[in-house]
C-alpha atoms as a PDB file:
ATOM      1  CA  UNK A   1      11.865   0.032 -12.716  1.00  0.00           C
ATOM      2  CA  UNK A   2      13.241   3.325 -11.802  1.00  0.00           C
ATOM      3  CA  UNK A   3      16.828   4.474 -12.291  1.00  0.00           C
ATOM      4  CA  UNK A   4      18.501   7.168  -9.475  1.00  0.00           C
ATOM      5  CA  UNK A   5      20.827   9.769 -11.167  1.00  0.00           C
ATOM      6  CA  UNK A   6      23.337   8.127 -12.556  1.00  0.00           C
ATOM      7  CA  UNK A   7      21.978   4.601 -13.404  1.00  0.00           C
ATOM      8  CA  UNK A   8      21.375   3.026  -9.995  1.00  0.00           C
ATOM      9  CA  UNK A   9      18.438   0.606 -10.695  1.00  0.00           C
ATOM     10  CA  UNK A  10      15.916   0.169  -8.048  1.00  0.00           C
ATOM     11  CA  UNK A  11      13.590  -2.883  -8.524  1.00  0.00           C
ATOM     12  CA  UNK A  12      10.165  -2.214  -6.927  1.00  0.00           C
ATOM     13  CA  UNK A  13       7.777  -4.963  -6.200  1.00  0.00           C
ATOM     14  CA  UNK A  14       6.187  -6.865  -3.011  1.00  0.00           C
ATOM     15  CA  UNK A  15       8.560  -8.133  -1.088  1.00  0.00           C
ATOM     16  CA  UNK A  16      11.513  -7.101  -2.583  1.00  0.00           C
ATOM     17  CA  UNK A  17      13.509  -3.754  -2.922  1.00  0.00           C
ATOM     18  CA  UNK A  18      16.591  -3.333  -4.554  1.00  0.00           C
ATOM     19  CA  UNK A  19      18.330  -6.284  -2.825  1.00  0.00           C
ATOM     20  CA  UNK A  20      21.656  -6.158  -4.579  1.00  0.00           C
ATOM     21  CA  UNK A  21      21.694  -2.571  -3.665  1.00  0.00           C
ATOM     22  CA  UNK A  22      21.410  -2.653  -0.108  1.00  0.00           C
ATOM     23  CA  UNK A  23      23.632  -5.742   0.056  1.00  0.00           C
ATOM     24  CA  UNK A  24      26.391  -3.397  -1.734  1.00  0.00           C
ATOM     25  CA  UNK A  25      25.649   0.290  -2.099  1.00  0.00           C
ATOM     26  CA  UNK A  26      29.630   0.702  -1.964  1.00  0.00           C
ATOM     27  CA  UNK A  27      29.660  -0.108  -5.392  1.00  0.00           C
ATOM     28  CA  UNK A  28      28.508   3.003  -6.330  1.00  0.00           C
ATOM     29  CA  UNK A  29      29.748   6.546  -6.749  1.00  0.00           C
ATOM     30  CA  UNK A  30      28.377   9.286  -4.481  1.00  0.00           C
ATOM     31  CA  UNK A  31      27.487  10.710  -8.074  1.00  0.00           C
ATOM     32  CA  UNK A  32      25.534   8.015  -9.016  1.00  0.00           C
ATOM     33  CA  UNK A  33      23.708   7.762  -5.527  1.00  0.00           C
ATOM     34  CA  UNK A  34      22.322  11.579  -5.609  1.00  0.00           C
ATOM     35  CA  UNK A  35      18.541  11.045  -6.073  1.00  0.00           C
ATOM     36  CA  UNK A  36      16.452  14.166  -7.049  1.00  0.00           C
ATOM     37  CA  UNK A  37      13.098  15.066  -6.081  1.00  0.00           C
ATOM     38  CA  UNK A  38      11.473  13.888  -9.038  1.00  0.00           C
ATOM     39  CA  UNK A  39      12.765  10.504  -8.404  1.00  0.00           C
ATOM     40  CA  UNK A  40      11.744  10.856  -4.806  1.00  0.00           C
ATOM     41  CA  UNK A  41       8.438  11.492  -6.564  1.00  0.00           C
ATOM     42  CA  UNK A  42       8.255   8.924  -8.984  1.00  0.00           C
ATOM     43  CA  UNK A  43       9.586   6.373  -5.798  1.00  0.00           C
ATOM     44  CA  UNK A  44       6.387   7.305  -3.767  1.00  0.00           C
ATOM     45  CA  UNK A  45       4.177   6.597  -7.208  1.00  0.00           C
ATOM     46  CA  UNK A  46       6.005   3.194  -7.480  1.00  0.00           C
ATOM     47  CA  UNK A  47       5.247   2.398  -3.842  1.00  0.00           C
ATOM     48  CA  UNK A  48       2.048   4.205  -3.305  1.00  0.00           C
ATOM     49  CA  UNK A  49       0.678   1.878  -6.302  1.00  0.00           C
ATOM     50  CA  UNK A  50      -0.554  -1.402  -3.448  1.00  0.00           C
ATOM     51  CA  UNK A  51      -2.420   1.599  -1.652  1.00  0.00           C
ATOM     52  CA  UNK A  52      -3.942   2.781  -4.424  1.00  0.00           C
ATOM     53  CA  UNK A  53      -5.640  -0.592  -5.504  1.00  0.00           C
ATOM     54  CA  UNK A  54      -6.575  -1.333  -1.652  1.00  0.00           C
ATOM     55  CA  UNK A  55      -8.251   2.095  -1.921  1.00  0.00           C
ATOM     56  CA  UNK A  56     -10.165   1.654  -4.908  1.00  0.00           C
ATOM     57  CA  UNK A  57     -11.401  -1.916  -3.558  1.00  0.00           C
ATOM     58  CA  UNK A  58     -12.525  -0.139  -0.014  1.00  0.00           C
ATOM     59  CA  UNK A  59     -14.653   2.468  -2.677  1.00  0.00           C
ATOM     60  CA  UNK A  60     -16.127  -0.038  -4.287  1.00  0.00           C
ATOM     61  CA  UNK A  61     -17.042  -2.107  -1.405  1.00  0.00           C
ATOM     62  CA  UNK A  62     -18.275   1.023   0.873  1.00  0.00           C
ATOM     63  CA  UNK A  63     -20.315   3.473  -1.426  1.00  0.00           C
ATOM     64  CA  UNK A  64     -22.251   4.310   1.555  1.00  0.00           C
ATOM     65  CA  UNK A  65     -19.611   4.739   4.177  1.00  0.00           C
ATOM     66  CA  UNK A  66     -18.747   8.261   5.841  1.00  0.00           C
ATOM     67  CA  UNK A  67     -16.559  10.869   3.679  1.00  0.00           C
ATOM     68  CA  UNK A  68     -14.844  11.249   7.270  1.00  0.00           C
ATOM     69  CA  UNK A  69     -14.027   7.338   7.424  1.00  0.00           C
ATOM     70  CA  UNK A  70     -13.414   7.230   3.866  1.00  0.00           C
ATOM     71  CA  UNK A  71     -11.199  10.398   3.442  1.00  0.00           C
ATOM     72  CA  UNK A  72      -8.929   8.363   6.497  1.00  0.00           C
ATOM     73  CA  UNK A  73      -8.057   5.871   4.095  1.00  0.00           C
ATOM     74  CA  UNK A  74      -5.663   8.268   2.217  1.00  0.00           C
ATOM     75  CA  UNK A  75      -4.282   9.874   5.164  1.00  0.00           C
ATOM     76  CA  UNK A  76      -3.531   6.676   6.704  1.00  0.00           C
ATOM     77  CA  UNK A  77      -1.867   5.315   3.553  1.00  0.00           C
ATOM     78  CA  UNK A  78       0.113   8.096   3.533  1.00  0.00           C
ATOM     79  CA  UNK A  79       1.186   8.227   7.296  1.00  0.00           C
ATOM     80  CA  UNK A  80       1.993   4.513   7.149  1.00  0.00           C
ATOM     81  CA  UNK A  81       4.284   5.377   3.533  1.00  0.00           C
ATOM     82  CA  UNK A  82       6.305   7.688   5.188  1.00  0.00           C
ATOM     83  CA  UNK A  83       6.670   5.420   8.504  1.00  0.00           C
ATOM     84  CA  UNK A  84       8.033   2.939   6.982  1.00  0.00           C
ATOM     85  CA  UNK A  85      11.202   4.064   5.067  1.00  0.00           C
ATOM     86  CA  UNK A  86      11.839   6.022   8.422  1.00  0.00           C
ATOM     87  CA  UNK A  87      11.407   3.461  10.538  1.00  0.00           C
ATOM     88  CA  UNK A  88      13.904   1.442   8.158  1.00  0.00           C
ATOM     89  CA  UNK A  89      16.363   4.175   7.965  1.00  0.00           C
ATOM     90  CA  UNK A  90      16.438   4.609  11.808  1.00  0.00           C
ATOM     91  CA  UNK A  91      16.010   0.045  12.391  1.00  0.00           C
ATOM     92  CA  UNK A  92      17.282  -1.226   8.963  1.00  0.00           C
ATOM     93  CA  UNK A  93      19.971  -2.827  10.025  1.00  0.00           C
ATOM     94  CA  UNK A  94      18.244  -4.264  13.821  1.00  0.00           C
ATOM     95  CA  UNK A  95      15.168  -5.615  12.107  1.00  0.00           C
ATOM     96  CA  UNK A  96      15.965  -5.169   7.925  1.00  0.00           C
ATOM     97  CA  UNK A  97      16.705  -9.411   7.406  1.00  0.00           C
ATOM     98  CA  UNK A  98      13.625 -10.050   9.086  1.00  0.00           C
ATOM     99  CA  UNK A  99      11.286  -7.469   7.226  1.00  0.00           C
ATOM    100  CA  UNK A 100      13.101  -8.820   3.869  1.00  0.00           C
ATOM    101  CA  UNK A 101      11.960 -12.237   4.834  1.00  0.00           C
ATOM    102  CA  UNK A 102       8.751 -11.995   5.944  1.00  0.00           C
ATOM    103  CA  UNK A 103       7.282  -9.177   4.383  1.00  0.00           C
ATOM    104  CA  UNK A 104       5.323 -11.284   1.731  1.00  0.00           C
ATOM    105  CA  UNK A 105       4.028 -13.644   4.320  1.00  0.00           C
ATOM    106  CA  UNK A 106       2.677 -10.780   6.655  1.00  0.00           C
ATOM    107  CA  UNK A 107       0.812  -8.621   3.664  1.00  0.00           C
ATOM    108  CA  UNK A 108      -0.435 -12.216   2.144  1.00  0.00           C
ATOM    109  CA  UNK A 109      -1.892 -13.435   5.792  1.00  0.00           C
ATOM    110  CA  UNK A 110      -3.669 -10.177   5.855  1.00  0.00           C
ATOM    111  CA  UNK A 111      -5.057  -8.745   2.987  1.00  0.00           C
ATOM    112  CA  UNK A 112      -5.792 -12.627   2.112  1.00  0.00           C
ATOM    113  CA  UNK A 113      -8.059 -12.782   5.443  1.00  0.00           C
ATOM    114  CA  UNK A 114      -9.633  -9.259   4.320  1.00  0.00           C
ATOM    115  CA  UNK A 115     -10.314 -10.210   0.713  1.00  0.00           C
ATOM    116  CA  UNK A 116     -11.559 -13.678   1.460  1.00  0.00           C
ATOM    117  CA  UNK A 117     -14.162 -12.225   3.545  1.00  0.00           C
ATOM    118  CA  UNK A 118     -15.324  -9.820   1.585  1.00  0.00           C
ATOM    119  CA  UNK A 119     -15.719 -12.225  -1.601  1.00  0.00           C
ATOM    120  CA  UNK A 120     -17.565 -14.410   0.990  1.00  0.00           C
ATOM    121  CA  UNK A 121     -19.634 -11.056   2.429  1.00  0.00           C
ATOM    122  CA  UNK A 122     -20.271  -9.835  -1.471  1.00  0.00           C
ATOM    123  CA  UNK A 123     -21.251 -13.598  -2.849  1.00  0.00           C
ATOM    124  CA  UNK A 124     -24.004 -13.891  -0.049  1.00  0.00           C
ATOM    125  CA  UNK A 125     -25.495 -10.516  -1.071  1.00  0.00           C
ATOM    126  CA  UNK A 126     -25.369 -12.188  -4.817  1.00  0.00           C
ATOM    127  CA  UNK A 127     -27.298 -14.878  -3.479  1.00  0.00           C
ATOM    128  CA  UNK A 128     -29.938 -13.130  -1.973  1.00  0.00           C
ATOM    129  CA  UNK A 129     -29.465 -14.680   1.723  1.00  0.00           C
ATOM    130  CA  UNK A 130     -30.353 -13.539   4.947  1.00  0.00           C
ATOM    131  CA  UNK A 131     -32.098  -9.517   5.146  1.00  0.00           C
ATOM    132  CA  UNK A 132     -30.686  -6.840   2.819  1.00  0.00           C
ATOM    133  CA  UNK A 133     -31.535  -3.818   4.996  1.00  0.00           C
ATOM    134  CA  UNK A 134     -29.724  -5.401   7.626  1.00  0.00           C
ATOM    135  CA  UNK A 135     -26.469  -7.037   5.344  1.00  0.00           C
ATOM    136  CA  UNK A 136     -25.930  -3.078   4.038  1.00  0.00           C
ATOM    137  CA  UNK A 137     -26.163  -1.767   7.353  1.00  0.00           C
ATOM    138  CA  UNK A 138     -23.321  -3.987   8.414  1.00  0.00           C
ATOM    139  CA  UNK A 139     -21.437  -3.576   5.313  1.00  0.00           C
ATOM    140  CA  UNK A 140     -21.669   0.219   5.576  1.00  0.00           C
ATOM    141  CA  UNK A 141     -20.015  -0.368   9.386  1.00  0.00           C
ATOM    142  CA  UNK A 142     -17.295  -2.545   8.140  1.00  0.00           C
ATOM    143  CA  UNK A 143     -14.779   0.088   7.225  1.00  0.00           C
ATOM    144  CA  UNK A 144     -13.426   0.542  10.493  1.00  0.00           C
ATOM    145  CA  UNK A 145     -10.353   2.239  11.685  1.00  0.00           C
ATOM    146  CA  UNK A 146      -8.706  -0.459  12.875  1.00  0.00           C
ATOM    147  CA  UNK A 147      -9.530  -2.357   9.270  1.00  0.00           C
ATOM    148  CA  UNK A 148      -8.030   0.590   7.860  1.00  0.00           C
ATOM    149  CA  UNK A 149      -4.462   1.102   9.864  1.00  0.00           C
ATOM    150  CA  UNK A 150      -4.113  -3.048   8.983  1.00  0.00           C
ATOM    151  CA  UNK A 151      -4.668  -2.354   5.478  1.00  0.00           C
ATOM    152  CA  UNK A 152      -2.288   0.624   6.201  1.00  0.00           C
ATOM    153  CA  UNK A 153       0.500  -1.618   7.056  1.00  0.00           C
ATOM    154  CA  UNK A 154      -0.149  -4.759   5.147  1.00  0.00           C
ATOM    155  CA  UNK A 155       0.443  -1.809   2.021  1.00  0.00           C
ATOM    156  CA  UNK A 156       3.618  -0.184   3.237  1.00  0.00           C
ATOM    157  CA  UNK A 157       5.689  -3.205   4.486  1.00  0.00           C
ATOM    158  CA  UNK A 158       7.935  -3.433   1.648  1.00  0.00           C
ATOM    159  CA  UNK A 159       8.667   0.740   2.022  1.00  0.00           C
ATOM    160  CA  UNK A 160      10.740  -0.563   4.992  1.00  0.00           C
ATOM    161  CA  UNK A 161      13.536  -1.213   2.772  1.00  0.00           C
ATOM    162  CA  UNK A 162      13.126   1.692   1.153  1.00  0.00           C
ATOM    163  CA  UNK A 163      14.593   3.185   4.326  1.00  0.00           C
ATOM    164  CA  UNK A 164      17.646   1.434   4.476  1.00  0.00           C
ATOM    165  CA  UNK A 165      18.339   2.054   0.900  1.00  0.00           C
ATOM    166  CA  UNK A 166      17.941   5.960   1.687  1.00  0.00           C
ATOM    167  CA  UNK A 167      20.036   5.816   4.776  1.00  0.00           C
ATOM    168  CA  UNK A 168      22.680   3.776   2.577  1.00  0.00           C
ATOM    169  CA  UNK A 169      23.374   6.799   0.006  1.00  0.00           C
ATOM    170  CA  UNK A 170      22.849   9.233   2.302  1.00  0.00           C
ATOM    171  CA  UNK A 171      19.610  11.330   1.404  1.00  0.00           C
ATOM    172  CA  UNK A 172      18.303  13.424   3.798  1.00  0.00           C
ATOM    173  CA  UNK A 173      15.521  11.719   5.254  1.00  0.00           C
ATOM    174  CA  UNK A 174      12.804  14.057   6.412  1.00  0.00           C
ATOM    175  CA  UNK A 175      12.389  15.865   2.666  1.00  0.00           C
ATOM    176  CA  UNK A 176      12.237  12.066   1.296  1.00  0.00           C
ATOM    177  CA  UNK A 177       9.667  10.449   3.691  1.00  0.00           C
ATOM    178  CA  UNK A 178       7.962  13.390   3.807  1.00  0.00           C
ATOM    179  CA  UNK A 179       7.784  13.565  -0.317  1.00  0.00           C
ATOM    180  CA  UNK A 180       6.464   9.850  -0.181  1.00  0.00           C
ATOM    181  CA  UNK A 181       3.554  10.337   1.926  1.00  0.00           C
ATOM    182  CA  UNK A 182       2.206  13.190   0.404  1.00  0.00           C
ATOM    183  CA  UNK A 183       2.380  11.156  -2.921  1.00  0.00           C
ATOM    184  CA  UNK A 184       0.907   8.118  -1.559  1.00  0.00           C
ATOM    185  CA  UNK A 185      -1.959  10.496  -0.051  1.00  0.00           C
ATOM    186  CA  UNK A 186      -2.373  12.377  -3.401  1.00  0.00           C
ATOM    187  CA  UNK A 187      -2.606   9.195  -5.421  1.00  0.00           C
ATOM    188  CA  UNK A 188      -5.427   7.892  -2.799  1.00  0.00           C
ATOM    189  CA  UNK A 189      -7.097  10.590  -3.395  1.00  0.00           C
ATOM    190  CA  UNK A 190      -7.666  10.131  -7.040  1.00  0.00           C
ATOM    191  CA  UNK A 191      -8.313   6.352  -5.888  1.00  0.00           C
ATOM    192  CA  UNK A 192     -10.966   6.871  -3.964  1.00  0.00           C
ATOM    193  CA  UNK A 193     -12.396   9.598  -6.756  1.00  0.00           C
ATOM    194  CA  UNK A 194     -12.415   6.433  -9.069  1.00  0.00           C
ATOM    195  CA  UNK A 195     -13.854   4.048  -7.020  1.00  0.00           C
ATOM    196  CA  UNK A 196     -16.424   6.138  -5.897  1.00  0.00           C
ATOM    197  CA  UNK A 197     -17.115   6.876  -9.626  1.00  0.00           C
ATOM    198  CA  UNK A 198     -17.027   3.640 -10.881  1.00  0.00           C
ATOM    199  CA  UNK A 199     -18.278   1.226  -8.033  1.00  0.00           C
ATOM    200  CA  UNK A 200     -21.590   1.962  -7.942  1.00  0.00           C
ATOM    201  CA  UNK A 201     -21.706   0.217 -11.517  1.00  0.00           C
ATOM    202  CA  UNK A 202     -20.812  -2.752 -10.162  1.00  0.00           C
ATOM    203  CA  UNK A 203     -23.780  -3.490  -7.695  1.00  0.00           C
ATOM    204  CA  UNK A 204     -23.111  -6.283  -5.453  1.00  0.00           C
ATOM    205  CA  UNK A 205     -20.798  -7.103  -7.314  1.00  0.00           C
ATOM    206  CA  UNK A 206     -18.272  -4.359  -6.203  1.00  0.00           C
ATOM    207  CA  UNK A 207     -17.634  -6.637  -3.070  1.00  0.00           C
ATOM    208  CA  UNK A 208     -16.167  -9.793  -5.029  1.00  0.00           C
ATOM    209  CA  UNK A 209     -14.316  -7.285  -7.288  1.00  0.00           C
ATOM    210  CA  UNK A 210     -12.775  -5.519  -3.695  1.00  0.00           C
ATOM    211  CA  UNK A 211     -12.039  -8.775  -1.978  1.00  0.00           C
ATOM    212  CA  UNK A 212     -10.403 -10.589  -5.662  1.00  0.00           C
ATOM    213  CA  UNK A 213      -8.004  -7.000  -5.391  1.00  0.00           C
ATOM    214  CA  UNK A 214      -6.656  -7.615  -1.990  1.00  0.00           C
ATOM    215  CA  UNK A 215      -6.321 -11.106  -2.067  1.00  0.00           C
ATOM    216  CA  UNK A 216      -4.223 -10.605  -5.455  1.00  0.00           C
ATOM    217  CA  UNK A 217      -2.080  -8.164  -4.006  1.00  0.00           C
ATOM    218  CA  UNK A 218      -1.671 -10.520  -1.335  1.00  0.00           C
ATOM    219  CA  UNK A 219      -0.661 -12.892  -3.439  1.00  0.00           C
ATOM    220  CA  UNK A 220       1.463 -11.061  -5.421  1.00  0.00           C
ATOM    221  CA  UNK A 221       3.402  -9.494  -2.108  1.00  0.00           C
ATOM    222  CA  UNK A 222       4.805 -13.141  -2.151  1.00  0.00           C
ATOM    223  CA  UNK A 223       6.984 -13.155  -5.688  1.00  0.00           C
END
């Protein structure tokens, strides 16, 4: 839970963003709507905190991918957190029902399909099946960019909202956005830093653990 200036509660969790508040940000006083930059801050760690999971789970599941392909993760994360809330500032209220509605479905349907094939991918390698050299080879090649910019969105879905709520007590945009993506990026970072560290402990095992992640986040975008 974080609290703007003034006591304005904004509820942060998949698929849902401070509902009552964009229903009615009238209610408030332009006092109690003034959000400072360490808010702004603490916003991007709230929603910057899917991202971060999804990045530890591609560390684990990748040790042996490129530092190029790996240092995108971050920087797309980060793009796609800033996007959003502009995008929803700019198309809140065209497209801000439907987002609200079927945000959870969307991030379930993907990171679901991502997770559930890498538990499948990781449990073979468990088993022993088929050629190792040639199972790691494909692994390593898995973290594409375009598995990367779906991750990217399935993540930052629910920042849509955040836009409208930002357009509703007038921040300026740019400084805000542009706050949350570095956050998101900064906090991937130190993601990837601790998957890296940590996932090589976990064998083949660091696949199941990667796929369980996404698919719980997945799940979780639906409450």
């Amino acid at each position: 839970m974080l609290r703007a200036a003034g006591g304005v509660a904004c509820t942060l969790q998949s698929g849902s963003f401070s509902r009552t508040f964009i229903a009615n940000p009238g209610a408030y006083s332009k006092e109690q709507l003034n959000m400072s930059i360490v808010e702004i801050v603490l916003l991007g760690v709230a929603l910057s905190m899917d991202a971060f999971a999804v990045t530890i789970s591609n560390a684990f599941c990748y040790p042996n991918a490129s530092r190029a392909r790996l240092l995108a993760l971050p920087v797309a994360f980060g793009v796609f957190q800033a996007g959003m809330p502009l995008l929803g500032y700019f198309l809140g209220g065209v497209v801000g029902d439907f987002i609200e509605t079927y945000s959870g479905i969307i991030t379930l349907v993907i990171l679901g399909f991502i997770g559930g094939n890498m538990i499948k991918e990781g449990a073979c390698a468990l088993r022993g099946g088929g050629d190792g050299e040639e199972e790691v080879s494909e692994n390593d090649n898995a973290l594409t960019l375009k598995v990367i910019l779906v991750q990217a969105v399935a993540t930052s879905i629910d920042a849509f909202a955040v836009g409208v709520s930002l357009r509703a007590v007038s921040v300026a945009v740019a400084p805000a956005v542009s706050i949350i993506g570095v956050t998101t990026l900064l906090c991937c970072i130190v993601a990837l830093a601790i998957g890296k560290r940590f996932g090589h402990l976990l064998g083949d095992r660091a696949q199941i653990v990667g796929g369980v992640v996404l698919v719980f986040i997945g799940i979780k975008a639906m409450f």
